[in-house]
N, C-alpha and C. Protein backbone atom coordinates (compact mmCIF):
# COMPACT_ATOMS: atom_id res chain seq x y z
N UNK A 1 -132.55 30.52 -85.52
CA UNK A 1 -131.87 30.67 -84.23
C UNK A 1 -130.80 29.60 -84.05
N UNK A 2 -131.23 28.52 -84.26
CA UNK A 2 -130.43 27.34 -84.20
C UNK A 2 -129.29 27.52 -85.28
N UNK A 3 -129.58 27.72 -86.46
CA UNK A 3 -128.02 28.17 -87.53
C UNK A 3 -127.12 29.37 -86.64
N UNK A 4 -127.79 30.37 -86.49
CA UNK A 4 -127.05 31.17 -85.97
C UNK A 4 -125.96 30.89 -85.17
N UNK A 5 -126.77 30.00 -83.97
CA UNK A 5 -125.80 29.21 -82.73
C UNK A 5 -124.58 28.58 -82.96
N UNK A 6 -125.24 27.66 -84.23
CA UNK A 6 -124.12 27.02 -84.92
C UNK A 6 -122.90 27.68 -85.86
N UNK A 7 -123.91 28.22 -86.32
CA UNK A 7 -122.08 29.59 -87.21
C UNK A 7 -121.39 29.60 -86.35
N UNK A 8 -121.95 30.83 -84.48
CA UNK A 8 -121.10 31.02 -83.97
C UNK A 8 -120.63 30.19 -83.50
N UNK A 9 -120.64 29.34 -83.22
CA UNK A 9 -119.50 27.90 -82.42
C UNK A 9 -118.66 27.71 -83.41
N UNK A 10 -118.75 27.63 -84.75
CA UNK A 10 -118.07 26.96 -85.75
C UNK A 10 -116.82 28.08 -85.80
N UNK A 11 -117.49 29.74 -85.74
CA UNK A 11 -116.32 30.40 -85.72
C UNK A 11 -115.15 30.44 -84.75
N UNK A 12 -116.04 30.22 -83.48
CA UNK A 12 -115.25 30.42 -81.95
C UNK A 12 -114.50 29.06 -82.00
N UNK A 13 -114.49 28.41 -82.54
CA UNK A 13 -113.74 27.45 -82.83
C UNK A 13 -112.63 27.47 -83.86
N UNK A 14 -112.56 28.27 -85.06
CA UNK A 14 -111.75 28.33 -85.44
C UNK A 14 -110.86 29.32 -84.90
N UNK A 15 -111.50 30.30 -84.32
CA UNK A 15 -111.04 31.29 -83.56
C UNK A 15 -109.95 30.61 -82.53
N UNK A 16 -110.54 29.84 -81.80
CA UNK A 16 -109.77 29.50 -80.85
C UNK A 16 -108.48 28.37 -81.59
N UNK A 17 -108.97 27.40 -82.39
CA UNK A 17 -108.19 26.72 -82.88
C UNK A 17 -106.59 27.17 -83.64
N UNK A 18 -106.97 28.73 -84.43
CA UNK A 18 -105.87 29.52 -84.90
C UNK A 18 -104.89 29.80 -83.60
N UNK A 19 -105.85 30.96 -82.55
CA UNK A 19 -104.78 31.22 -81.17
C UNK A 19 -104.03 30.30 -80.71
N UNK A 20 -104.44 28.96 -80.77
CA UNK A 20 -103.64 27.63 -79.81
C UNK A 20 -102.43 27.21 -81.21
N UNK A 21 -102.69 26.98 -82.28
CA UNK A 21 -101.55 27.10 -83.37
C UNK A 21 -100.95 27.96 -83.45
N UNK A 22 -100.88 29.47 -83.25
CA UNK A 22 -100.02 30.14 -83.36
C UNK A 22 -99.18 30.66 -81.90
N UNK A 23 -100.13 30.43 -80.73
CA UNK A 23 -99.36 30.85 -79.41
C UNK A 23 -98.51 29.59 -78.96
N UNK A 24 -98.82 28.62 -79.41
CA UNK A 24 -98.43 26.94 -78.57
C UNK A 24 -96.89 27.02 -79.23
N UNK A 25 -95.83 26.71 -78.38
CA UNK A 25 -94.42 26.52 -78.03
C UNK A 25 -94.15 24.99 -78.70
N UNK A 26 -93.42 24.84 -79.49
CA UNK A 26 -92.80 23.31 -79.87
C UNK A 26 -92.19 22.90 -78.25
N UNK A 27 -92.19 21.91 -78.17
CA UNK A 27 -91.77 21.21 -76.87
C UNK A 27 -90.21 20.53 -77.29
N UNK A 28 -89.01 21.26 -77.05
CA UNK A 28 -87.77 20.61 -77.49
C UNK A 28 -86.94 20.74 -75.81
N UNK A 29 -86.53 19.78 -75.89
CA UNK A 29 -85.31 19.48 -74.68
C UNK A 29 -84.13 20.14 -75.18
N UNK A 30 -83.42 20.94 -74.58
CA UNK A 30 -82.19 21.10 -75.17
C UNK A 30 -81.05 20.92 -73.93
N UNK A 31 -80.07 20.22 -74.58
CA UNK A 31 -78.82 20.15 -73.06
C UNK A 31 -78.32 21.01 -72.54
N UNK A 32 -78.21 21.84 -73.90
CA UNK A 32 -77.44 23.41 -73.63
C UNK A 32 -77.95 24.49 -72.83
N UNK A 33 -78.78 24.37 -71.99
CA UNK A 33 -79.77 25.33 -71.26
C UNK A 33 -79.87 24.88 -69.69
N UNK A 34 -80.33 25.39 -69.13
CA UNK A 34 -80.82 25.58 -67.71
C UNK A 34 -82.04 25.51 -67.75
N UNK A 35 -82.85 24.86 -68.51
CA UNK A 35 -84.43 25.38 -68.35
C UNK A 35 -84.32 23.64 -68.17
N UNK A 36 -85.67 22.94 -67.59
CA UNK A 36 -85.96 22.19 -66.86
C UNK A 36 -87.44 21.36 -68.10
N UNK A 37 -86.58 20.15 -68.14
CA UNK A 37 -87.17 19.77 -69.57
C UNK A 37 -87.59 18.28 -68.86
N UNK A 38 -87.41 17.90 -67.84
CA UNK A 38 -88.01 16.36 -67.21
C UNK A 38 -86.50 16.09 -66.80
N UNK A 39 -86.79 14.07 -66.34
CA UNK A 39 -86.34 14.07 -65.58
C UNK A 39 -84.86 13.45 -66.67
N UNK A 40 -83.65 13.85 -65.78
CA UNK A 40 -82.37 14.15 -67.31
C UNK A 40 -81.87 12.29 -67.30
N UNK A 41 -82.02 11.82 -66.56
CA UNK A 41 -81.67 10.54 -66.51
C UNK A 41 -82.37 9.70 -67.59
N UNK A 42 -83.93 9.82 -68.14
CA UNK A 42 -84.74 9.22 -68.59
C UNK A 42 -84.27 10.00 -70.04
N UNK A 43 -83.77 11.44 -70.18
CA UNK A 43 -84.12 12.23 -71.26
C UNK A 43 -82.71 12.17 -71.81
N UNK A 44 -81.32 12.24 -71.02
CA UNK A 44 -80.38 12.27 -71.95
C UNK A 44 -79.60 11.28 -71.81
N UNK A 45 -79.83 10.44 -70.50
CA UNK A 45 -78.93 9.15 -70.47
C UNK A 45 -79.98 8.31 -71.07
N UNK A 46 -81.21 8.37 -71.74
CA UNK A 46 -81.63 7.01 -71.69
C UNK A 46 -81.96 5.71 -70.78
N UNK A 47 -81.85 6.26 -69.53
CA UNK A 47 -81.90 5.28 -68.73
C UNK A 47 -82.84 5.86 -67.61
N UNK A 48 -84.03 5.38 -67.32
CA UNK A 48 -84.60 5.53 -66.51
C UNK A 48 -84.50 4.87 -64.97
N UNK A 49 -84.09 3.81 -64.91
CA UNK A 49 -83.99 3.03 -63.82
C UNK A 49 -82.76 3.62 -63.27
N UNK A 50 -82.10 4.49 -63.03
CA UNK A 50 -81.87 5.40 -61.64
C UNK A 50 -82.39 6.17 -60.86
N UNK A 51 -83.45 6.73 -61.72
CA UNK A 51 -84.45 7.94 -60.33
C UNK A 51 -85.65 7.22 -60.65
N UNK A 52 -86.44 7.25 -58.97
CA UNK A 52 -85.21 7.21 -57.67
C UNK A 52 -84.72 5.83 -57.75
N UNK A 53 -83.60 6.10 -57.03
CA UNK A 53 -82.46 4.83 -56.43
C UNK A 53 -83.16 3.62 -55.77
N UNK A 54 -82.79 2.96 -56.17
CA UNK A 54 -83.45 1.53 -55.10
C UNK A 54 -82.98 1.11 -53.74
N UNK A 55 -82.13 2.02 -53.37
CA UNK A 55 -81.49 2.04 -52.44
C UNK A 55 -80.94 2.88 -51.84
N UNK A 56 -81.10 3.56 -50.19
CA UNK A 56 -80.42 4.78 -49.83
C UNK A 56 -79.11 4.71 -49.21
N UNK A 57 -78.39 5.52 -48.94
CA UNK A 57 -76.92 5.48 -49.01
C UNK A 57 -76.79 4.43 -47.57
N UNK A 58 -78.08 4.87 -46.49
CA UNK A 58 -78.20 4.00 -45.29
C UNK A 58 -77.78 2.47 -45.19
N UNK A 59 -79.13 2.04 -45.96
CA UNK A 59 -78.94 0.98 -46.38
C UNK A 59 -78.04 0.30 -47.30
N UNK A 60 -76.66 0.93 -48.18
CA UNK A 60 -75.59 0.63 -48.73
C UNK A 60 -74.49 0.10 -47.44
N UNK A 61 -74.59 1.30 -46.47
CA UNK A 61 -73.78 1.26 -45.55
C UNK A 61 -73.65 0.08 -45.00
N UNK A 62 -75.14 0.29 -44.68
CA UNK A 62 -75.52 -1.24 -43.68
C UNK A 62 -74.95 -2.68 -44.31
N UNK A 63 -75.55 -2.61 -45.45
CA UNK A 63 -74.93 -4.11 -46.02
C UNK A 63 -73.58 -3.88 -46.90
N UNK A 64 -72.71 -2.87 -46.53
CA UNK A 64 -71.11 -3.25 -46.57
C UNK A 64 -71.03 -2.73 -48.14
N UNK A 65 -71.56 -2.37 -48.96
CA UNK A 65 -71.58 -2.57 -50.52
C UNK A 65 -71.27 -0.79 -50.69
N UNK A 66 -70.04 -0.84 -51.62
CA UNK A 66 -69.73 0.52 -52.51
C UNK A 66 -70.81 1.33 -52.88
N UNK A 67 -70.87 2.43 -52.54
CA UNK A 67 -71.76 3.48 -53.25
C UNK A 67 -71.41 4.67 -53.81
N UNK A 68 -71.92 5.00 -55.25
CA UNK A 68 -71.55 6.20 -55.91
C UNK A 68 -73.01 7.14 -55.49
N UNK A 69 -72.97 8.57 -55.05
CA UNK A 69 -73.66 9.15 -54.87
C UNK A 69 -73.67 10.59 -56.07
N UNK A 70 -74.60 11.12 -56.69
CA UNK A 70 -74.58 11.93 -57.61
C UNK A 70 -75.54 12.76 -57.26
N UNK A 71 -75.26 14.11 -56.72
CA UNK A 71 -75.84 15.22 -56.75
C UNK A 71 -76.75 15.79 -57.94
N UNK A 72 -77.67 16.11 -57.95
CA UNK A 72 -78.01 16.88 -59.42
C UNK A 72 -79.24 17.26 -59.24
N UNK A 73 -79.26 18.37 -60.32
CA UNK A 73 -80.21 19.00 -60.65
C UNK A 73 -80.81 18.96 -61.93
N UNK A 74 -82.32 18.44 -62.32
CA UNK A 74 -82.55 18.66 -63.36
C UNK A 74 -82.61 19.70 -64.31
N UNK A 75 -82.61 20.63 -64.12
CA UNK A 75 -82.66 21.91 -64.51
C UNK A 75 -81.30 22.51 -65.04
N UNK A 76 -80.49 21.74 -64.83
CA UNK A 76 -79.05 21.95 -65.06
C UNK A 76 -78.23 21.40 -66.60
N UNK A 77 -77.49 22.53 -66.88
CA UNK A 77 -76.57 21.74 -68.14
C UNK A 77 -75.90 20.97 -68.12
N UNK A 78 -74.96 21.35 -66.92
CA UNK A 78 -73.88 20.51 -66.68
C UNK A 78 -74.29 18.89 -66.11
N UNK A 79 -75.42 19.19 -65.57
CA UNK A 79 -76.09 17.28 -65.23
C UNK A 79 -76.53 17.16 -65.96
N UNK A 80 -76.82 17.88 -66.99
CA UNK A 80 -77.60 16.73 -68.20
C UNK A 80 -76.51 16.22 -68.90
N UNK A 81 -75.12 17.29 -68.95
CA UNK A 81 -74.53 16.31 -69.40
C UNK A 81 -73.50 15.48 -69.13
N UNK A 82 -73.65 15.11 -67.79
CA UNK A 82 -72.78 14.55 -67.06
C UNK A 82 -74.05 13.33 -66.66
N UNK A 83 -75.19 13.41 -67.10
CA UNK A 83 -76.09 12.14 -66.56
C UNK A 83 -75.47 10.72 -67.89
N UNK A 84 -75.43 11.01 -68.94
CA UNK A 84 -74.57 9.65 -69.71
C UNK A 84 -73.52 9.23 -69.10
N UNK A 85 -72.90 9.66 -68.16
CA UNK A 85 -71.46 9.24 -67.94
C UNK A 85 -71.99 8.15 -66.00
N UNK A 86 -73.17 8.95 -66.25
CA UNK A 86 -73.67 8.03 -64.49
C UNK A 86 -74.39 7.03 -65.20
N UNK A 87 -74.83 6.97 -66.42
CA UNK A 87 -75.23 5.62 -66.77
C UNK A 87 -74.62 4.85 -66.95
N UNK A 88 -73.21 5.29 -67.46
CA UNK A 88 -72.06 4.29 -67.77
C UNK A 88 -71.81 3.64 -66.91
N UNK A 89 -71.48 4.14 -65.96
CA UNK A 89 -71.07 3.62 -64.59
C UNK A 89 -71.75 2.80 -63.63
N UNK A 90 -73.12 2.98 -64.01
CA UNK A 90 -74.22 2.05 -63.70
C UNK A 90 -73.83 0.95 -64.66
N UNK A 91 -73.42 0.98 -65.79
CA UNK A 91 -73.65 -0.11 -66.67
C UNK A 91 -72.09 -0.44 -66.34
N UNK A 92 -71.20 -0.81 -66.62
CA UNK A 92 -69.98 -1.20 -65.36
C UNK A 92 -70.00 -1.50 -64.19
N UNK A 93 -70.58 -0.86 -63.20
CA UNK A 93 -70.67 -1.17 -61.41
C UNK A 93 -71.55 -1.75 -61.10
N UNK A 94 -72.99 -1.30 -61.43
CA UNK A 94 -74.43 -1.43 -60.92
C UNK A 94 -74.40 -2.37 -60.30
N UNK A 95 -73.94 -3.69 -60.96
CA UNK A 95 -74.50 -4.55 -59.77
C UNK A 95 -73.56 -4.90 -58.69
N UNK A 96 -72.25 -4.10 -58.53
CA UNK A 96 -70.96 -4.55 -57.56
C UNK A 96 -71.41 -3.18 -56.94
N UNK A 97 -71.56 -2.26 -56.80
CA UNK A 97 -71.73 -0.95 -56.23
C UNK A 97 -73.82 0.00 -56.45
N UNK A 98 -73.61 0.62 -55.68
CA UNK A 98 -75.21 1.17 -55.30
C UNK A 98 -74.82 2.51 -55.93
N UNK A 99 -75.82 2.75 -56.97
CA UNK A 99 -75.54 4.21 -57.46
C UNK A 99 -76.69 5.18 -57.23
N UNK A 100 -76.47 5.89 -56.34
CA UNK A 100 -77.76 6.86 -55.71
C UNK A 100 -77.83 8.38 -56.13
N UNK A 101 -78.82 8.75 -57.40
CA UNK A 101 -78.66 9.75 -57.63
C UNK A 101 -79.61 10.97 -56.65
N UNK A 102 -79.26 11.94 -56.35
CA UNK A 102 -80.04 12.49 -55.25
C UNK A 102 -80.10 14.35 -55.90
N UNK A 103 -81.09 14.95 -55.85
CA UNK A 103 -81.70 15.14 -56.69
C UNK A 103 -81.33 16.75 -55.63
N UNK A 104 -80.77 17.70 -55.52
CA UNK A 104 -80.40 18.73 -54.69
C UNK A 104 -81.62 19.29 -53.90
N UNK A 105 -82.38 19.46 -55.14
CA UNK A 105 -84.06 19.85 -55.01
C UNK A 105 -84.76 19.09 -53.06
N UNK A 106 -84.26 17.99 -53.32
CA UNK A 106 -85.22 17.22 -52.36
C UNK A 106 -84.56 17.47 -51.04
N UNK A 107 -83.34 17.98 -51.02
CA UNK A 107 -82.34 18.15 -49.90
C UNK A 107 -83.21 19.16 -49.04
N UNK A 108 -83.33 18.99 -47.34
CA UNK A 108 -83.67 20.34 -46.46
C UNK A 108 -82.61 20.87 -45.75
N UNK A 109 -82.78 22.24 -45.73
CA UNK A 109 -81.20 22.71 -44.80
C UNK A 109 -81.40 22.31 -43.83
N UNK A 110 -79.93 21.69 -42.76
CA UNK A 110 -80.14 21.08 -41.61
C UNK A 110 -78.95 20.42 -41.90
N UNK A 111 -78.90 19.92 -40.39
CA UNK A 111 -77.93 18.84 -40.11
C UNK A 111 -78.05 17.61 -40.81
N UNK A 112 -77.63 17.06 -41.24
CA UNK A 112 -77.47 15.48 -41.03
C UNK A 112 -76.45 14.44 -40.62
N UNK A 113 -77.11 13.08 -40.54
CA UNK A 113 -75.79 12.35 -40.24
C UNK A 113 -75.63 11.70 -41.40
N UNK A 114 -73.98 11.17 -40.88
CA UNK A 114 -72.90 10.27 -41.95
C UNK A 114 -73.75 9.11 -43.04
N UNK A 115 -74.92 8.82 -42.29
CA UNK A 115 -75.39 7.75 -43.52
C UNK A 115 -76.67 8.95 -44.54
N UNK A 116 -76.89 9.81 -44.45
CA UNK A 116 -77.66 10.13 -45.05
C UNK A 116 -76.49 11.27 -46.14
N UNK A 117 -77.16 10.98 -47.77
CA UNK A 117 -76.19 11.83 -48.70
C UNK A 117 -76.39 13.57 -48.51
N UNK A 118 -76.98 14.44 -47.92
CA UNK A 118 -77.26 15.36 -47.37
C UNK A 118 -75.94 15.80 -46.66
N UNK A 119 -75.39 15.26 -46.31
CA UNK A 119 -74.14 15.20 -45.44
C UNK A 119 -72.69 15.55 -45.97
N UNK A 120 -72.82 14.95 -47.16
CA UNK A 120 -71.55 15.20 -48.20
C UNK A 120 -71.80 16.25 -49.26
N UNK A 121 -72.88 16.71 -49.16
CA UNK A 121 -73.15 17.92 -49.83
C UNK A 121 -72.76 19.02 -49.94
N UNK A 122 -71.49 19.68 -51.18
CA UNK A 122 -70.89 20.51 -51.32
C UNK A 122 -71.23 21.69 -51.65
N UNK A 123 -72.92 21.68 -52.26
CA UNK A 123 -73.07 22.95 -52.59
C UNK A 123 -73.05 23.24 -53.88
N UNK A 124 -72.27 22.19 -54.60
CA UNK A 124 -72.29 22.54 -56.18
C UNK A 124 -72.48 21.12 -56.98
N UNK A 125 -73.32 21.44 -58.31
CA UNK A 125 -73.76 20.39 -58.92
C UNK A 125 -73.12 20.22 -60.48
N UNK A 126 -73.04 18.82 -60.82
CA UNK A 126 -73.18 17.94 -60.29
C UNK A 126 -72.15 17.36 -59.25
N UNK A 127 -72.20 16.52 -58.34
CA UNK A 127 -71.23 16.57 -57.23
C UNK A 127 -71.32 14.65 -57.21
N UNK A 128 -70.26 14.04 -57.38
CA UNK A 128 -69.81 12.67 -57.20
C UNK A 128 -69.24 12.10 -56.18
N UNK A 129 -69.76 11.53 -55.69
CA UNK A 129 -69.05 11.17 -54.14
C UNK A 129 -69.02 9.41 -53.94
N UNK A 130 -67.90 8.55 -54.10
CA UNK A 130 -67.59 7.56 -54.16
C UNK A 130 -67.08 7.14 -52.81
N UNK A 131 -67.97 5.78 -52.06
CA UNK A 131 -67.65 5.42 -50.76
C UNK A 131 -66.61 4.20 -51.24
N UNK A 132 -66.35 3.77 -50.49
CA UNK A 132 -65.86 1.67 -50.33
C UNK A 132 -66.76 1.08 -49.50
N UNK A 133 -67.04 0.06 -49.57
CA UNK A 133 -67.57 -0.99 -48.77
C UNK A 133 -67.53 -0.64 -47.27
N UNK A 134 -66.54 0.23 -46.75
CA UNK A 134 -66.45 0.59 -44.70
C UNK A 134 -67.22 1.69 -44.83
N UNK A 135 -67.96 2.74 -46.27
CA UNK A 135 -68.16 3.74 -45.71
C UNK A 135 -67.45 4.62 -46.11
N UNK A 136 -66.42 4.63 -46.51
CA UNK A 136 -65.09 5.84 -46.24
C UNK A 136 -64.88 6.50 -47.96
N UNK A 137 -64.89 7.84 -47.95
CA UNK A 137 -65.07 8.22 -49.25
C UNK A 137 -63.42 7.98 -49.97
N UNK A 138 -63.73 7.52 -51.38
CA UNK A 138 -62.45 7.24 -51.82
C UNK A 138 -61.84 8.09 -53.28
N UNK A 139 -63.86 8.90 -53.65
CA UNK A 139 -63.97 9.74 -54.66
C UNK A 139 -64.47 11.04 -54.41
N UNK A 140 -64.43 12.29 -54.41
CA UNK A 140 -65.23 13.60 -54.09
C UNK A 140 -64.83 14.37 -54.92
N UNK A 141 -65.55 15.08 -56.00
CA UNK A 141 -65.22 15.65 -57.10
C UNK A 141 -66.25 16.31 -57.18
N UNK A 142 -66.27 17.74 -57.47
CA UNK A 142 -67.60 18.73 -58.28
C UNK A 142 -67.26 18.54 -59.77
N UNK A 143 -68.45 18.78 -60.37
CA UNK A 143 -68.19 19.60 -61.78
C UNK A 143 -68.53 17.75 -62.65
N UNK A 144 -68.35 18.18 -63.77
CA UNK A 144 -68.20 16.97 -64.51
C UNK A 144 -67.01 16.11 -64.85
N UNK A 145 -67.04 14.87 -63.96
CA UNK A 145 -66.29 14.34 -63.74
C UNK A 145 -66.19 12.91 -64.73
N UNK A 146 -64.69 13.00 -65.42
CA UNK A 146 -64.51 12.22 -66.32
C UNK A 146 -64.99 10.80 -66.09
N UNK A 147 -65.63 9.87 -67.03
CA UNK A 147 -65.52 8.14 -66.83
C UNK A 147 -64.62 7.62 -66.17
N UNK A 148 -63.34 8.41 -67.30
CA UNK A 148 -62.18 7.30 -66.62
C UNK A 148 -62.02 7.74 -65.17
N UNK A 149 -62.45 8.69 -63.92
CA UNK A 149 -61.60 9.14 -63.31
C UNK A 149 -62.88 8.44 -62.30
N UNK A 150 -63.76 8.06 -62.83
CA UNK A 150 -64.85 7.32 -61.66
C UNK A 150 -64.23 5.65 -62.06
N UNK A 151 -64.23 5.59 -62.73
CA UNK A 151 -63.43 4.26 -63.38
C UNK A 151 -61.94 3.55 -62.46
N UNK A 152 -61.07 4.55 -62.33
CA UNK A 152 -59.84 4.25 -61.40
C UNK A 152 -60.46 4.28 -60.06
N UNK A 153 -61.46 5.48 -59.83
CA UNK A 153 -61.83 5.22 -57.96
C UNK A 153 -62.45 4.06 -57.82
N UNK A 154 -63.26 3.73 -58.74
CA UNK A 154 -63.93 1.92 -59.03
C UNK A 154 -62.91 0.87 -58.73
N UNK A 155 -62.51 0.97 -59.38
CA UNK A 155 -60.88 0.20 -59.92
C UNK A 155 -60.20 -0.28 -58.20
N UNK A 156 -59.85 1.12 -57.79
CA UNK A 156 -59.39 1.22 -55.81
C UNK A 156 -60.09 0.26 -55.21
N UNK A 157 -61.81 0.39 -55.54
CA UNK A 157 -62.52 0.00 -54.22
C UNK A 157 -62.86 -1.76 -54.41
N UNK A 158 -62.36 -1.86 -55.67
CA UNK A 158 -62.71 -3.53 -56.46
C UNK A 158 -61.45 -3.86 -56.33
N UNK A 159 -60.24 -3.42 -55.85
CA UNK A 159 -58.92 -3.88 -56.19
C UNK A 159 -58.55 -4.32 -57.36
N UNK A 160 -58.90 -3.68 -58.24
CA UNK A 160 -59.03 -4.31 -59.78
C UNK A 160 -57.30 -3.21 -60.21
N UNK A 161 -56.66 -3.77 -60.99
CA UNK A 161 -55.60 -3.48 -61.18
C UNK A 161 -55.76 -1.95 -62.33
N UNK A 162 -55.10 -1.06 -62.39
CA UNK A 162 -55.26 -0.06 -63.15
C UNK A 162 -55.25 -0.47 -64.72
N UNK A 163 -55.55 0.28 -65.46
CA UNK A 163 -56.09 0.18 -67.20
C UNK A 163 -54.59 0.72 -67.76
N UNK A 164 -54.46 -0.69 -68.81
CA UNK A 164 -52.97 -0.49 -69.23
C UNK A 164 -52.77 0.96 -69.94
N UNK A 165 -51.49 1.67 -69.87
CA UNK A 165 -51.50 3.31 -70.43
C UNK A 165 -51.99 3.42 -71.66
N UNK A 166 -52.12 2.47 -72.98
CA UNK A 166 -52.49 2.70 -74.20
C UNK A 166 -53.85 2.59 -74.58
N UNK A 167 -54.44 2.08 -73.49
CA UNK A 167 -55.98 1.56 -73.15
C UNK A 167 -57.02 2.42 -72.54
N UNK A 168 -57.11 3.45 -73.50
CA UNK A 168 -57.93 4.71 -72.92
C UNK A 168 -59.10 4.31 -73.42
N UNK A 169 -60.22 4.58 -72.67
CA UNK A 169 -62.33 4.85 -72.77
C UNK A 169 -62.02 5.83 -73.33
N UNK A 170 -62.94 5.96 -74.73
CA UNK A 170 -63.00 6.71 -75.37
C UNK A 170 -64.69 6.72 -75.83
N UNK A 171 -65.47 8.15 -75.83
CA UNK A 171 -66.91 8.22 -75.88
C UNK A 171 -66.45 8.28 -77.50
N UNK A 172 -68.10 7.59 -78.17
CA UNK A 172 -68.46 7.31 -79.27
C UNK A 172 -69.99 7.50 -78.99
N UNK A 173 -70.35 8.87 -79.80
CA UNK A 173 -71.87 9.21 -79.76
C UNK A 173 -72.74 8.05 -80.77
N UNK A 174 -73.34 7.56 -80.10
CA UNK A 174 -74.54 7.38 -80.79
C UNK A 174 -75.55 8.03 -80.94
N UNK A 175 -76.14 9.14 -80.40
CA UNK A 175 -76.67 10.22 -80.83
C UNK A 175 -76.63 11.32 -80.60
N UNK A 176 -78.01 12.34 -80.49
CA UNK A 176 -77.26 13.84 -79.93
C UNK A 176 -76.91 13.69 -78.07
N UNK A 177 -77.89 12.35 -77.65
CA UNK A 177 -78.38 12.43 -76.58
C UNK A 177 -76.91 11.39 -75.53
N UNK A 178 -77.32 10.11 -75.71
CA UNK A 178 -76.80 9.34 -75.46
C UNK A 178 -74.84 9.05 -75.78
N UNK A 179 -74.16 8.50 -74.97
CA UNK A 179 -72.83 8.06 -75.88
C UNK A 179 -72.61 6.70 -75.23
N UNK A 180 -71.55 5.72 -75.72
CA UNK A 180 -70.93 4.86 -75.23
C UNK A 180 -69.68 4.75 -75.00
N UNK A 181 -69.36 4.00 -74.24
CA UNK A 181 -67.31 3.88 -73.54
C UNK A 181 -67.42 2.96 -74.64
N UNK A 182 -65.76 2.52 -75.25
CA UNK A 182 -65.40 1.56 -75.49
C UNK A 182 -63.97 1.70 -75.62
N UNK A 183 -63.29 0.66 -75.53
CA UNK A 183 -61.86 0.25 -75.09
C UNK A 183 -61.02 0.41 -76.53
């Protein structure tokens, strides 16, 4: 009785062990898709320490300091691949400007007011919205929006003089995922 028991477990086990090897899905991220692979900041920028923000657009306001605001959706192509180019910019600004990525998902329909990013919400992702120090937007762009072109609205709100004409950012992949600016 007792062998018996044991065959059958030994089979229902391989039994089951074959179904889970042959039904089970490889787990691959791909950029090129709309399907929803985690969170894209951690997965294609490499950088986890933007979601969430350490800071809300409120509290930017309040203490006078530049903020880049970034719409997005994880689930999206175009923010996955427009999330390397918000790391960049973190890695340039971060600590002169507040970069608040806000996640469309978490948004409720409704009113809001001027300090909350709900407010500047266009409707389409990914969506970039660059304040100055008073508050006052100096960047608003849908779609994927170039380095250099967050780079010059930077540039405005730092009074930093424009990038000589022969002196273009140019991306250099370091992998499939990640890239870097360099001069």
């Amino acid at each position: 009785m007792i062998n018996s028991t044991l065959k059958f477990l030994a089979r229902a086990f391989w039994v089951l062990a074959a179904c889970l090897t042959l039904c089970a899905a490889p787990a691959v991220a791909a950029m090129d898709d709309d399907r929803f692979d985690g969170n894209i900041y951690v997965l294609y920028a490499g950088n986890g320490s933007l979601v969430p923000p350490r800071i809300n657009l409120a509290d930017s306001f309040k203490d006078k300091k530049p903020a880049m605001v970034v719409f997005y959706l994880d689930d999206s192509k175009d923010c996955k691949r427009f999330a390397g180019i918000v790391s960049q910019a973190q890695s340039f600004y971060g600590r002169a400007a507040n970069l608040i990525p806000v996640s469309v998902d978490s948004l409720n329909a409704g009113k809001y007011n001027k300090d909350e990013p709900g407010y500047y919400y266009s409707g389409k992702v990914p969506q970039t919205v660059i304040f100055d120090g008073n508050g006052k937007i100096v960047f608003n762009e849908s779609g994927n929006s170039s380095f250099e072109s967050i780079d010059i609205a930077f540039r405005k709100v730092f009074n930093r003089p424009d990038r000589p004409a022969g002196k273009k950012l140019e991306q250099r992949s370091l992998n499939e995922f990640n890239s870097e600016l360099i001069n």
